[in-house]
PDB file of N, CA and C in Angstrom:
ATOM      1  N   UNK A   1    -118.178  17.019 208.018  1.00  0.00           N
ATOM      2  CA  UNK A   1    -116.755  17.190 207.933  1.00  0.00           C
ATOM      3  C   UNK A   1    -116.303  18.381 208.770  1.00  0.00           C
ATOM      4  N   UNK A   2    -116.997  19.574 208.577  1.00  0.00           N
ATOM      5  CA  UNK A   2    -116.420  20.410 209.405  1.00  0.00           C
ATOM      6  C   UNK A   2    -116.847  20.419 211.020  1.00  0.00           C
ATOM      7  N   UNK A   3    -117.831  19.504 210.956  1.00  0.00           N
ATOM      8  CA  UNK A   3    -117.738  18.790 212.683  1.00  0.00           C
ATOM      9  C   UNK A   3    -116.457  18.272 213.276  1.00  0.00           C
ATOM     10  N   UNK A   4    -116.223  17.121 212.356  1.00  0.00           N
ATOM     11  CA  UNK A   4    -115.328  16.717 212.633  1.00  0.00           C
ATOM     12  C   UNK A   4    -113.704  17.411 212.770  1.00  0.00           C
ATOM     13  N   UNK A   5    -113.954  18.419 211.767  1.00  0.00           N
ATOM     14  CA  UNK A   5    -112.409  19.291 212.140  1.00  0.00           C
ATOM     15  C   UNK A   5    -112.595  20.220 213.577  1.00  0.00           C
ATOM     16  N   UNK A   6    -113.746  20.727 213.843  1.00  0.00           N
ATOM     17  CA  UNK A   6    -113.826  21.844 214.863  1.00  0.00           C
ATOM     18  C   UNK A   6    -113.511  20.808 215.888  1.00  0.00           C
ATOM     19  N   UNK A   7    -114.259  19.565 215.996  1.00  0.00           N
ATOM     20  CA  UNK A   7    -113.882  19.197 217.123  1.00  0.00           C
ATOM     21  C   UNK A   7    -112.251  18.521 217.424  1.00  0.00           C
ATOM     22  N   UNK A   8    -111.598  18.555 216.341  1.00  0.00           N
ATOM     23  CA  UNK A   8    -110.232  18.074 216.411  1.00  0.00           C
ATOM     24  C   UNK A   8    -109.466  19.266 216.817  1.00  0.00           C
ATOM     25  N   UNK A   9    -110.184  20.153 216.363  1.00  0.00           N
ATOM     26  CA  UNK A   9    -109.192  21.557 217.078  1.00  0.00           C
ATOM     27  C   UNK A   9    -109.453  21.947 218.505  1.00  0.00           C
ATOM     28  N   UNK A  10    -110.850  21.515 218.510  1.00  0.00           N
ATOM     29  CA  UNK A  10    -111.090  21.633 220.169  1.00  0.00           C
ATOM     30  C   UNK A  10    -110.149  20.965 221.108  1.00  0.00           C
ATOM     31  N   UNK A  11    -109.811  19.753 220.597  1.00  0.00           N
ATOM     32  CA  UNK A  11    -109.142  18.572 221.262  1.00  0.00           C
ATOM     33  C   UNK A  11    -107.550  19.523 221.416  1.00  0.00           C
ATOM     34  N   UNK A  12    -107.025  20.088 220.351  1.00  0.00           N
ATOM     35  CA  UNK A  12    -105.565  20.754 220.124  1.00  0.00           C
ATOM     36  C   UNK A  12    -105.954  22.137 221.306  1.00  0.00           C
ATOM     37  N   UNK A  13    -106.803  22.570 221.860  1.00  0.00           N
ATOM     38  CA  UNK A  13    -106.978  23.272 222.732  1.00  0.00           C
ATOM     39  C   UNK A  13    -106.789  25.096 221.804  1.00  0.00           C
ATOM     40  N   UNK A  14    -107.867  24.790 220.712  1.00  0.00           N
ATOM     41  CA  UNK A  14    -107.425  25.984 219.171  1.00  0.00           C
ATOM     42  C   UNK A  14    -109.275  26.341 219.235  1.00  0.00           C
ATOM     43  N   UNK A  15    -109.537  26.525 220.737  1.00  0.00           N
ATOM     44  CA  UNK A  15    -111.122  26.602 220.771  1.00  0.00           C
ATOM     45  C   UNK A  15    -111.373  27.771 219.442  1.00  0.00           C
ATOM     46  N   UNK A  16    -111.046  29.069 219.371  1.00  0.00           N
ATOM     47  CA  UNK A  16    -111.021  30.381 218.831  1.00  0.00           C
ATOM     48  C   UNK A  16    -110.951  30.077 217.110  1.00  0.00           C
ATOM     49  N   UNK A  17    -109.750  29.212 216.752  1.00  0.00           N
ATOM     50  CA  UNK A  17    -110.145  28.638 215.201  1.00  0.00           C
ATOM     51  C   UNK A  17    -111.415  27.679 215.123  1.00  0.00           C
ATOM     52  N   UNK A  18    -111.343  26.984 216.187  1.00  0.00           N
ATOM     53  CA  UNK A  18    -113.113  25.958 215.624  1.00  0.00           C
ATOM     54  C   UNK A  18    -114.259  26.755 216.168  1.00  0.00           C
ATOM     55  N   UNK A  19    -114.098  28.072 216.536  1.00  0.00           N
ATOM     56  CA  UNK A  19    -115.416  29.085 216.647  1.00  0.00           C
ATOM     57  C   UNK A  19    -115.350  29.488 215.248  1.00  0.00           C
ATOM     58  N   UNK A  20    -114.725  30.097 214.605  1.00  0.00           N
ATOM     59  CA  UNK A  20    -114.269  30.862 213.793  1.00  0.00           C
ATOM     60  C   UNK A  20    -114.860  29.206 212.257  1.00  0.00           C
ATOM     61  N   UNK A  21    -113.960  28.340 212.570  1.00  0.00           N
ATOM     62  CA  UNK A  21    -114.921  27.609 211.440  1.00  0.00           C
ATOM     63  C   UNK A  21    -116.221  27.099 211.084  1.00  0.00           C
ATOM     64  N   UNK A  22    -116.904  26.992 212.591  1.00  0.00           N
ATOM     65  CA  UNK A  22    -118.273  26.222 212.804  1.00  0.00           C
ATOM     66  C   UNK A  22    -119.234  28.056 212.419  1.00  0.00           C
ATOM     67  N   UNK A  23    -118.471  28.951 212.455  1.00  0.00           N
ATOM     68  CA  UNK A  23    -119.153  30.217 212.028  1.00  0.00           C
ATOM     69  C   UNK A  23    -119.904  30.692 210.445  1.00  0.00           C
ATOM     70  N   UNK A  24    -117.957  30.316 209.719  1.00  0.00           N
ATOM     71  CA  UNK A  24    -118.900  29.922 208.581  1.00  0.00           C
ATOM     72  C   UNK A  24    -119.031  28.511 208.389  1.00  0.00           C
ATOM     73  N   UNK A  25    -118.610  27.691 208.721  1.00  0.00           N
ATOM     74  CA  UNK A  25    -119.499  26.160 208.362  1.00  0.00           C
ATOM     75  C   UNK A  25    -121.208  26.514 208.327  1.00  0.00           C
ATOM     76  N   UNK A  26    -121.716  27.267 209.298  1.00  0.00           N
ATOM     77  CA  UNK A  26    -123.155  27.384 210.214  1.00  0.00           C
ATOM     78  C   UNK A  26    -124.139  28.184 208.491  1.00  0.00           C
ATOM     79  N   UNK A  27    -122.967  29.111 207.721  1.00  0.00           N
ATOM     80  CA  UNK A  27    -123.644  29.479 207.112  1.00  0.00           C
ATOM     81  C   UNK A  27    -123.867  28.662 205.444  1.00  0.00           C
ATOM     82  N   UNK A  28    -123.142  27.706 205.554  1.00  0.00           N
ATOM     83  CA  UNK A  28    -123.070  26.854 203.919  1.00  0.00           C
ATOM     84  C   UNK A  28    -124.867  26.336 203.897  1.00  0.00           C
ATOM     85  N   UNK A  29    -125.182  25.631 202.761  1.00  0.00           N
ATOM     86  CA  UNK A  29    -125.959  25.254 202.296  1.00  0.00           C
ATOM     87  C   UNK A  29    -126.460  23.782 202.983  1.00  0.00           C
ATOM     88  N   UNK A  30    -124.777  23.262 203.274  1.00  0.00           N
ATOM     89  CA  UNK A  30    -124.820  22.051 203.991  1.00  0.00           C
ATOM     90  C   UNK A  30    -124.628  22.012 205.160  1.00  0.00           C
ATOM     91  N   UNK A  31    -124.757  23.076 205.885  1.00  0.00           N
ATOM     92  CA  UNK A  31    -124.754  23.016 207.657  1.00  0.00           C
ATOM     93  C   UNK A  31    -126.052  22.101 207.775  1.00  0.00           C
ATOM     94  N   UNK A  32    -125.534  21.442 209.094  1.00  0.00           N
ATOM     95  CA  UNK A  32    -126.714  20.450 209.311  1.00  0.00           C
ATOM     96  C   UNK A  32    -127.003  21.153 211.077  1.00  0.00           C
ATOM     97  N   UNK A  33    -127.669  20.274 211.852  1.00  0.00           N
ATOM     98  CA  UNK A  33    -128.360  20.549 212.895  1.00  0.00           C
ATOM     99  C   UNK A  33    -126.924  20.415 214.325  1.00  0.00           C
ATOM    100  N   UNK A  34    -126.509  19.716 213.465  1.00  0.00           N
ATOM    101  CA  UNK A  34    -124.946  19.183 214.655  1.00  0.00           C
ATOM    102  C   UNK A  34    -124.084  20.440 214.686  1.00  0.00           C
ATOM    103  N   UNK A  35    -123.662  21.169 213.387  1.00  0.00           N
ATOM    104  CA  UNK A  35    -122.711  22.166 212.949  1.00  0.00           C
ATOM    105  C   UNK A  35    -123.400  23.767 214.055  1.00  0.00           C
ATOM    106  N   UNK A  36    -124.817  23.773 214.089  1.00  0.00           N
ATOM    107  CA  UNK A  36    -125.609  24.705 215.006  1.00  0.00           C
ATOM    108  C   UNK A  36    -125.018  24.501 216.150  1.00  0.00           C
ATOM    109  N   UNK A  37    -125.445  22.684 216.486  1.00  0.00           N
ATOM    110  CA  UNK A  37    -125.383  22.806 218.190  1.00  0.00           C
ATOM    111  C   UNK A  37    -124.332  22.991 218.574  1.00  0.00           C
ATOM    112  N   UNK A  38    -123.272  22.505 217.806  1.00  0.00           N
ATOM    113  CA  UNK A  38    -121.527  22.819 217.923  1.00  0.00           C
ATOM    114  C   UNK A  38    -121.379  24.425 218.623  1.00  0.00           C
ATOM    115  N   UNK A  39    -121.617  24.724 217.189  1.00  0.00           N
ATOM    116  CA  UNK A  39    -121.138  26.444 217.477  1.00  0.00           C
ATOM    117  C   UNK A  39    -122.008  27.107 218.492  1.00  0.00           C
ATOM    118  N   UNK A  40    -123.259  26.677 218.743  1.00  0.00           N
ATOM    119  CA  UNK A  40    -123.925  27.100 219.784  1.00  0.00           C
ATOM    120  C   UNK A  40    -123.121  26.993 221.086  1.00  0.00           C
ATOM    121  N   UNK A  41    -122.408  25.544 221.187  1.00  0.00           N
ATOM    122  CA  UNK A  41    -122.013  24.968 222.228  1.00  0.00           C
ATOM    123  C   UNK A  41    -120.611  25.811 222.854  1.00  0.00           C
ATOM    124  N   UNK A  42    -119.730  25.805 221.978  1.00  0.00           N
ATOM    125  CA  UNK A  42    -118.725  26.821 221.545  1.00  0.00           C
ATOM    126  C   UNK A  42    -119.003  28.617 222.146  1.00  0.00           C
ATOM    127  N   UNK A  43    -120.264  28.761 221.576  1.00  0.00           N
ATOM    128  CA  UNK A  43    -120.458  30.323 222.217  1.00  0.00           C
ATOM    129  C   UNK A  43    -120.811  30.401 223.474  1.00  0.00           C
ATOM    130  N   UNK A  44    -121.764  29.539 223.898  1.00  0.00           N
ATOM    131  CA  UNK A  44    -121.654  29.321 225.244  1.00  0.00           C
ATOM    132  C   UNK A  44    -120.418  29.031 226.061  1.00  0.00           C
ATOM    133  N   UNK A  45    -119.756  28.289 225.750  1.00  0.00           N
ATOM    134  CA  UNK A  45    -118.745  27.884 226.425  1.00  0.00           C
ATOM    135  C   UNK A  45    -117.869  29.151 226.538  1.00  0.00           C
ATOM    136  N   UNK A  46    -117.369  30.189 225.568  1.00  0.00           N
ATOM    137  CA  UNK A  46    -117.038  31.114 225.750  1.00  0.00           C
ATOM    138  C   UNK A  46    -117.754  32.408 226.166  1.00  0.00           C
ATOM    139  N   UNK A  47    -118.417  32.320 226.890  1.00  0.00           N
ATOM    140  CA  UNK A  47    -119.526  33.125 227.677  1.00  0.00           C
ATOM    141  C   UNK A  47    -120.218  34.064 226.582  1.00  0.00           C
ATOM    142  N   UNK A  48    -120.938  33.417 225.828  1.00  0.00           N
ATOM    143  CA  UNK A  48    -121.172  34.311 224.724  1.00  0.00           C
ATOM    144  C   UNK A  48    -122.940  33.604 224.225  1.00  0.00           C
ATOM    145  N   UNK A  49    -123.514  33.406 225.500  1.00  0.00           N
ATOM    146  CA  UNK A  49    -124.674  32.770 225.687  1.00  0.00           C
ATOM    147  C   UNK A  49    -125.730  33.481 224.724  1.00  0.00           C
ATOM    148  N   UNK A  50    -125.782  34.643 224.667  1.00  0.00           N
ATOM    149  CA  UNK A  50    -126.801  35.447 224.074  1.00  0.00           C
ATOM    150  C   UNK A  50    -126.546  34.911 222.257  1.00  0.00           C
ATOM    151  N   UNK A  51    -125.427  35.128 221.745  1.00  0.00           N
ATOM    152  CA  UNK A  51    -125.182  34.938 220.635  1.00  0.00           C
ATOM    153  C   UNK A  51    -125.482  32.760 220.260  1.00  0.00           C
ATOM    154  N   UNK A  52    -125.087  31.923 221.384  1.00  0.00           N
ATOM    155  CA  UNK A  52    -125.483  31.038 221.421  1.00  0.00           C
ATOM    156  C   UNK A  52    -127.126  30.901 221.266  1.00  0.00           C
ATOM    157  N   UNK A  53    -127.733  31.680 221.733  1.00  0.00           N
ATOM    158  CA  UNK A  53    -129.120  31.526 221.765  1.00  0.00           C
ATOM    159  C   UNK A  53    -129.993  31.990 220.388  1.00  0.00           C
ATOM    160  N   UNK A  54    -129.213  32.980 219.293  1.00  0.00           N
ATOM    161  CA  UNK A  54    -129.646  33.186 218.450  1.00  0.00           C
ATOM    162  C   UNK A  54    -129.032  32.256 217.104  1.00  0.00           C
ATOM    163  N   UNK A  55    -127.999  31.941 217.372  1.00  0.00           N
ATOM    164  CA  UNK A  55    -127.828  30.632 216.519  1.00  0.00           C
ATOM    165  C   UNK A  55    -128.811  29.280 216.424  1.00  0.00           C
ATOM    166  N   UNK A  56    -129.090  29.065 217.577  1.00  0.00           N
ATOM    167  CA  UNK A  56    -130.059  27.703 218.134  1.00  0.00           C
ATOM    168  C   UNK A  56    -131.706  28.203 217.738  1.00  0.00           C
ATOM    169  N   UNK A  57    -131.690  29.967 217.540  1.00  0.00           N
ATOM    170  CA  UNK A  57    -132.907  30.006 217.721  1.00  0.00           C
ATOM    171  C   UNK A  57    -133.117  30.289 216.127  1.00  0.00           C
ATOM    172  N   UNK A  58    -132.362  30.529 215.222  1.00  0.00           N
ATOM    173  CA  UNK A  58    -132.207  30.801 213.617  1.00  0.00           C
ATOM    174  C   UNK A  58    -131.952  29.040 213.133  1.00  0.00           C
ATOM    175  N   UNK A  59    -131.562  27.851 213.940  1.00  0.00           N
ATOM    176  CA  UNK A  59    -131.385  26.659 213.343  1.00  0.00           C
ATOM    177  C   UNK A  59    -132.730  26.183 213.639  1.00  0.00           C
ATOM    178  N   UNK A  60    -133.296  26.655 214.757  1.00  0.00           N
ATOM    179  CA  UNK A  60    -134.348  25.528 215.146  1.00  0.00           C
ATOM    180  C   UNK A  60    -135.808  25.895 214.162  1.00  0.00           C
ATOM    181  N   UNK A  61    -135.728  27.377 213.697  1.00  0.00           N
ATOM    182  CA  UNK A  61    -136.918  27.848 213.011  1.00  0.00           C
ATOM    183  C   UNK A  61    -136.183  26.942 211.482  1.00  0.00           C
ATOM    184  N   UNK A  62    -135.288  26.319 210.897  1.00  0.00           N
ATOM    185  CA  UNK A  62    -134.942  25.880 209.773  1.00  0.00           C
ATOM    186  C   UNK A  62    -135.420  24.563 210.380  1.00  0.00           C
ATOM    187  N   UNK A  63    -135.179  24.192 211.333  1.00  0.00           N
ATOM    188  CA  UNK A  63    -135.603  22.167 211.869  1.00  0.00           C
ATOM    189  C   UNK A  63    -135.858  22.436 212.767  1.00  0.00           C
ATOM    190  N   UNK A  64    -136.194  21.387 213.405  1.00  0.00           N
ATOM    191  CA  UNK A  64    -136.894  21.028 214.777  1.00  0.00           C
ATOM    192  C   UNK A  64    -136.386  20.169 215.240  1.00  0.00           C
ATOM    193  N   UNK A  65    -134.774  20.114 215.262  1.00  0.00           N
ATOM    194  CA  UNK A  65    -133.919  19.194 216.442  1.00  0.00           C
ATOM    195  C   UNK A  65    -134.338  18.744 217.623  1.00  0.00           C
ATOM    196  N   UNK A  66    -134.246  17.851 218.056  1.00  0.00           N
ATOM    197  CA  UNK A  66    -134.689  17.568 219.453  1.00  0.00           C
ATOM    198  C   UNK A  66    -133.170  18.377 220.327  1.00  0.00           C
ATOM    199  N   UNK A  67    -132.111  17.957 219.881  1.00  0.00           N
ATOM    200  CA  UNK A  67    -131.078  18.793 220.473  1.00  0.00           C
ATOM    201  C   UNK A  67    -131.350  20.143 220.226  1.00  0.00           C
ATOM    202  N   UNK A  68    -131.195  20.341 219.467  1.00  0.00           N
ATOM    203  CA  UNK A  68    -131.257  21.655 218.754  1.00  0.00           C
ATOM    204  C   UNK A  68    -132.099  22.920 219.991  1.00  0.00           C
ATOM    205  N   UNK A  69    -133.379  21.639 220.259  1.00  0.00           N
ATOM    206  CA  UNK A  69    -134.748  22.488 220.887  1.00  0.00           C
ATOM    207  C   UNK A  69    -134.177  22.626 222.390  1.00  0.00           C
ATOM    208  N   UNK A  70    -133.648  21.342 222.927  1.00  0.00           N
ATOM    209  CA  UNK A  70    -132.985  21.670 224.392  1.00  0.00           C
ATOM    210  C   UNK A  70    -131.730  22.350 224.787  1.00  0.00           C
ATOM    211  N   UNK A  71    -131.139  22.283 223.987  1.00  0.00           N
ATOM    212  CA  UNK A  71    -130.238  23.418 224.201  1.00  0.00           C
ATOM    213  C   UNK A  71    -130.241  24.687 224.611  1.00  0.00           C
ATOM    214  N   UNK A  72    -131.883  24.916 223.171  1.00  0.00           N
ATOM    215  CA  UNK A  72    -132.076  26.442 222.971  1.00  0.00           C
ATOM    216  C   UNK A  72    -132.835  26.498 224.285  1.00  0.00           C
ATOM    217  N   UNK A  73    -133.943  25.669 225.075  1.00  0.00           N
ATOM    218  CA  UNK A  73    -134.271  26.133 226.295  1.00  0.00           C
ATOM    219  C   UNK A  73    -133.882  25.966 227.265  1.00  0.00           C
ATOM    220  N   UNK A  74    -132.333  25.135 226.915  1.00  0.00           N
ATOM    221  CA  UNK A  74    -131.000  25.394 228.586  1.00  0.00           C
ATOM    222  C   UNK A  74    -130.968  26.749 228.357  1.00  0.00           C
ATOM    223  N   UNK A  75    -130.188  27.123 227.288  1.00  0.00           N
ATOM    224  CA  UNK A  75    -130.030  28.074 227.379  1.00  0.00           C
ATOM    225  C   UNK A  75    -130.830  29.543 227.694  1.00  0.00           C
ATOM    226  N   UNK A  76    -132.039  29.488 226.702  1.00  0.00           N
ATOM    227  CA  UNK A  76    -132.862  30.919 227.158  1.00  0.00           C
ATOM    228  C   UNK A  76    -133.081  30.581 228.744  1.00  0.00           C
ATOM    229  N   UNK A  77    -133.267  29.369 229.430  1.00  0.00           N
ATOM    230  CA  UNK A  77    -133.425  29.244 231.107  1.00  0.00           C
ATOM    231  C   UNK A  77    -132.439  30.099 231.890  1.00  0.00           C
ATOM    232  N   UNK A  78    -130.885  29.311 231.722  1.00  0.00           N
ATOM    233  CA  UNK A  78    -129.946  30.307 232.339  1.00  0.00           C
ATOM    234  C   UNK A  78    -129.850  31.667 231.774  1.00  0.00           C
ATOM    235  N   UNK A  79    -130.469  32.228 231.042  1.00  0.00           N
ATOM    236  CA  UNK A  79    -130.484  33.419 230.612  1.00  0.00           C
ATOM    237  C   UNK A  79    -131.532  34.211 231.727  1.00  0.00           C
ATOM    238  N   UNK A  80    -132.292  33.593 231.828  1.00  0.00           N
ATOM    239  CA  UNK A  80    -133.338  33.849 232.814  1.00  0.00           C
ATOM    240  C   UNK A  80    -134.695  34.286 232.111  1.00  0.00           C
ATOM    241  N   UNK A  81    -134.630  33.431 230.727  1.00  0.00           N
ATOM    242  CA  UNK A  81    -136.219  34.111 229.701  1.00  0.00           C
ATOM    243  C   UNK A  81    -136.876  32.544 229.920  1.00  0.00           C
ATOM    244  N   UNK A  82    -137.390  32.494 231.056  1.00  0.00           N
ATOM    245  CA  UNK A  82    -138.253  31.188 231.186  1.00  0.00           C
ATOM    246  C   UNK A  82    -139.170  30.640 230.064  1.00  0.00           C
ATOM    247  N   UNK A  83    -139.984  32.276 229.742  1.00  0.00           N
ATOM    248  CA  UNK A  83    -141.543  31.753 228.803  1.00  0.00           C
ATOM    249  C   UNK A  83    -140.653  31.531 227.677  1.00  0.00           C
ATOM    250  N   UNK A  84    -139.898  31.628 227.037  1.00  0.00           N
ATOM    251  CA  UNK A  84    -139.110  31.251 226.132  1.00  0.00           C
ATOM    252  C   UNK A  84    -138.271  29.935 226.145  1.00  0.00           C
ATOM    253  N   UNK A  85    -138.083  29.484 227.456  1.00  0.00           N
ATOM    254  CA  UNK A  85    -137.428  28.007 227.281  1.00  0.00           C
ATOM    255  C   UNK A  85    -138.893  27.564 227.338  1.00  0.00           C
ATOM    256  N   UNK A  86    -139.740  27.729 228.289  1.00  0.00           N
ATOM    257  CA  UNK A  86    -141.124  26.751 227.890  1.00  0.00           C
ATOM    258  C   UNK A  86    -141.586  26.780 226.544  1.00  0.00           C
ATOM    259  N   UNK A  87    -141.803  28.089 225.834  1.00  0.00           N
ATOM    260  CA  UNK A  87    -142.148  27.987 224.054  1.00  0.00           C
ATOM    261  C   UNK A  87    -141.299  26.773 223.610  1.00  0.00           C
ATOM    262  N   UNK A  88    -139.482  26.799 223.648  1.00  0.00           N
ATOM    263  CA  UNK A  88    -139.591  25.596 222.981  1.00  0.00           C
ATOM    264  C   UNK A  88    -139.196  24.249 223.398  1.00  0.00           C
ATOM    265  N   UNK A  89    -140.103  23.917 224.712  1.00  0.00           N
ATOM    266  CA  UNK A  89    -140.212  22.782 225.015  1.00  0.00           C
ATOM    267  C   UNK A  89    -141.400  22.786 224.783  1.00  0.00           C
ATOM    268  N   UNK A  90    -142.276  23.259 224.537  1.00  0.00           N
ATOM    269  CA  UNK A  90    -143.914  23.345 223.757  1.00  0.00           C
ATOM    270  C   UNK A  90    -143.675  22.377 222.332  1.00  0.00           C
ATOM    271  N   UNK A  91    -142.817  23.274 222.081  1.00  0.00           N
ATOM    272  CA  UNK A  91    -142.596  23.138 220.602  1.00  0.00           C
ATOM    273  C   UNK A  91    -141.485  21.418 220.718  1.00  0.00           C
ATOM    274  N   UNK A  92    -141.029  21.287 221.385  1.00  0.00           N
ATOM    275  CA  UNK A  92    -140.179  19.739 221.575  1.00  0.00           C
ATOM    276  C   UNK A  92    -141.753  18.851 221.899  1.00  0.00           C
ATOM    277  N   UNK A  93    -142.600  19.058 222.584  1.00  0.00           N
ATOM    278  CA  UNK A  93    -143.729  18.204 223.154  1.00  0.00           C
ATOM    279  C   UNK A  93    -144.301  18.128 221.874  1.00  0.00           C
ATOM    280  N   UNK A  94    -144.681  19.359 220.806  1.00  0.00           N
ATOM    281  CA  UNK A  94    -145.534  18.902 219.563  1.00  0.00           C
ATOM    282  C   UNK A  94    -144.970  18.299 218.687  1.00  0.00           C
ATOM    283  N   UNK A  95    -143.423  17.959 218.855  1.00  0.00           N
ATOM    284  CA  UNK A  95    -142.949  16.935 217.855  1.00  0.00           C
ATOM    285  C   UNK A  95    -143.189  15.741 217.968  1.00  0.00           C
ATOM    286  N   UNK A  96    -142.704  15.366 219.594  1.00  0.00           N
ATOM    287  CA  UNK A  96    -142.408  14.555 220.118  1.00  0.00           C
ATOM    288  C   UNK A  96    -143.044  14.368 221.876  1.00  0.00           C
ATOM    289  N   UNK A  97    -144.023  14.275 221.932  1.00  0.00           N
ATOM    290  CA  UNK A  97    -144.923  14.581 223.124  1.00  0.00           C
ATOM    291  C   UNK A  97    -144.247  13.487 224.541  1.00  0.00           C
ATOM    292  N   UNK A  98    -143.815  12.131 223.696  1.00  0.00           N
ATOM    293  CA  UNK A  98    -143.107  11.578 224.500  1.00  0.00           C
ATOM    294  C   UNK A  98    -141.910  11.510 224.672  1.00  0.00           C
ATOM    295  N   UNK A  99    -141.238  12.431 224.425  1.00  0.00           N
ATOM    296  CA  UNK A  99    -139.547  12.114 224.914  1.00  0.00           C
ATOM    297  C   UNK A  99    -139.228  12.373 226.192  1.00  0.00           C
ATOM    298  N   UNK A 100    -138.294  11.547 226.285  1.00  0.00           N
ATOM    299  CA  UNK A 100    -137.939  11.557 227.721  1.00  0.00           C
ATOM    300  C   UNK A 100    -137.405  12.753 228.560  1.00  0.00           C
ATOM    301  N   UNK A 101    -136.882  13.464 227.679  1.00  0.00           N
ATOM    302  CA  UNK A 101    -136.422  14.625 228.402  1.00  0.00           C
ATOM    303  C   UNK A 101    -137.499  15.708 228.956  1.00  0.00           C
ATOM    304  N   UNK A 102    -138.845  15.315 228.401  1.00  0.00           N
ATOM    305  CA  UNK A 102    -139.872  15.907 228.721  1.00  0.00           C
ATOM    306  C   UNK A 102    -140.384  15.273 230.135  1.00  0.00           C
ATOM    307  N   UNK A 103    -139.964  13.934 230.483  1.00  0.00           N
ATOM    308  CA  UNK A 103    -140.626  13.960 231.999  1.00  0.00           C
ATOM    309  C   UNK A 103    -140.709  14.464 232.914  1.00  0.00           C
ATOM    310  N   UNK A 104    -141.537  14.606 233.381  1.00  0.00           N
ATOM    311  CA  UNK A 104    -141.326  15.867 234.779  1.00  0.00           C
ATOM    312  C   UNK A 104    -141.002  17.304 234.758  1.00  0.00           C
ATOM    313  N   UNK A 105    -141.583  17.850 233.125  1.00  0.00           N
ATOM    314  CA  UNK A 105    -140.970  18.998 233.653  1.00  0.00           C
ATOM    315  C   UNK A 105    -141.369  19.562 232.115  1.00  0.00           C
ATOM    316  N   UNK A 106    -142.884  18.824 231.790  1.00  0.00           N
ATOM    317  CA  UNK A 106    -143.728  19.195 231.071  1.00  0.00           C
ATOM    318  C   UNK A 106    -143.860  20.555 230.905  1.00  0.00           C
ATOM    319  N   UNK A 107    -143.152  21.378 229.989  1.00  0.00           N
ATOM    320  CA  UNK A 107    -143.903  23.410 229.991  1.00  0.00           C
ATOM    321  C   UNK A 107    -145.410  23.429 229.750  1.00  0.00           C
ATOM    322  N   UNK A 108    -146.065  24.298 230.683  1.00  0.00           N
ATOM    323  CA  UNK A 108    -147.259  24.941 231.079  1.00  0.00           C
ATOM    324  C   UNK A 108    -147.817  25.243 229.842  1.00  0.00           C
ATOM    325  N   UNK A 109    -148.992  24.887 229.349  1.00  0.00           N
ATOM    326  CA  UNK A 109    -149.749  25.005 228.001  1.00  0.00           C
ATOM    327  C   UNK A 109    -149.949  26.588 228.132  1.00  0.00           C
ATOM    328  N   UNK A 110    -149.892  27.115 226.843  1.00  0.00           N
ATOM    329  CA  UNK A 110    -149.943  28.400 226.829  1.00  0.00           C
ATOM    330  C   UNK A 110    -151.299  28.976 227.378  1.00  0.00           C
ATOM    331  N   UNK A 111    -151.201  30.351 227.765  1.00  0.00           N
ATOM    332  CA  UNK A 111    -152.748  30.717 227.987  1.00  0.00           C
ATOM    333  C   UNK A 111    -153.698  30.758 226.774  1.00  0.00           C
ATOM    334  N   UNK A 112    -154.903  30.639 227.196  1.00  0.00           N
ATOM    335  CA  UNK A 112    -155.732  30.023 226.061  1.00  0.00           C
ATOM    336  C   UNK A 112    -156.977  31.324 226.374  1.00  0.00           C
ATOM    337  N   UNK A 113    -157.650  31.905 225.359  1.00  0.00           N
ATOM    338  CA  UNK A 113    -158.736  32.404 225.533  1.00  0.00           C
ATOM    339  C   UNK A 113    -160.029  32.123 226.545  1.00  0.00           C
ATOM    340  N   UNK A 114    -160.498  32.640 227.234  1.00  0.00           N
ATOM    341  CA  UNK A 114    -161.774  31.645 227.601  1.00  0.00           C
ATOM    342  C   UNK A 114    -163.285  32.029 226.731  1.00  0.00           C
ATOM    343  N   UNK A 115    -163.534  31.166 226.595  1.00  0.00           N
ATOM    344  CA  UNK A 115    -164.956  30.871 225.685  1.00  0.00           C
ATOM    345  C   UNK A 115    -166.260  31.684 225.886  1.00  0.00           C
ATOM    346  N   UNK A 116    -166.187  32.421 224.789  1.00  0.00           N
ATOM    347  CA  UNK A 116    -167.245  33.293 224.705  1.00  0.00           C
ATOM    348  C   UNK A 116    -168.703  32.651 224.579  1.00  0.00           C
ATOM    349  N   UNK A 117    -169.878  33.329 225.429  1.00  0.00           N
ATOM    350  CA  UNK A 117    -171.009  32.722 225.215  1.00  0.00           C
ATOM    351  C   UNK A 117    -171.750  33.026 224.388  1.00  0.00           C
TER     352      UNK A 117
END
């Protein structure tokens, strides 16, 4: 429901009230994964990327959105924290190893110890 209102205010061009509701919507019991990417979407859009990135990155440790996860590594990318958009496209590949958004552009398996003799 409060998806549906933020984005009706978006439409009324009232961006600043549907920041302001998807803010606390984000904190109820019943925020879901959509109400995140919203307000994520929202802070970004108002150049407010950093704060976008800790919303996406406080929803995605509660779920493991597939949106949720690409967003958060559009975003840490244009931020310019690469090993951090690859962590969670790591983390999108161990859900979901085949999704499509993963073609071509598979993140680099983390470094791994090498084997003691």
């Amino acid at each position: 429901m409060h998806e549906a209102l933020a984005l009706a205010l978006i439409r009324q061009q009232r961006k600043a009230d549907a920041l302001a509701l998807l803010a606390r919507a984000s904190t109820l019991p019943s925020a879901s994964g959509r109400t995140a990417y919203l307000h994520a979407a929202l802070l970004a859009d108002a150049g407010r990327r950093d704060e976008a990135i800790r919303v996406l990155s406080g929803a995605t440790r509660e779920r493991g959105e597939r949106d949720l996860l690409l967003a958060l590594a559009s975003y840490q990318r244009q931020a310019g924290d690469t090993a951090a958009a690859e962590a969670s496209l790591r983390r999108l590949a161990g859900i979901n190893p085949d999704d499509p958004a993963l073609a071509g552009r598979r993140p680099p398996s983390p470094p791994q110890e090498a084997p003691r003799p």
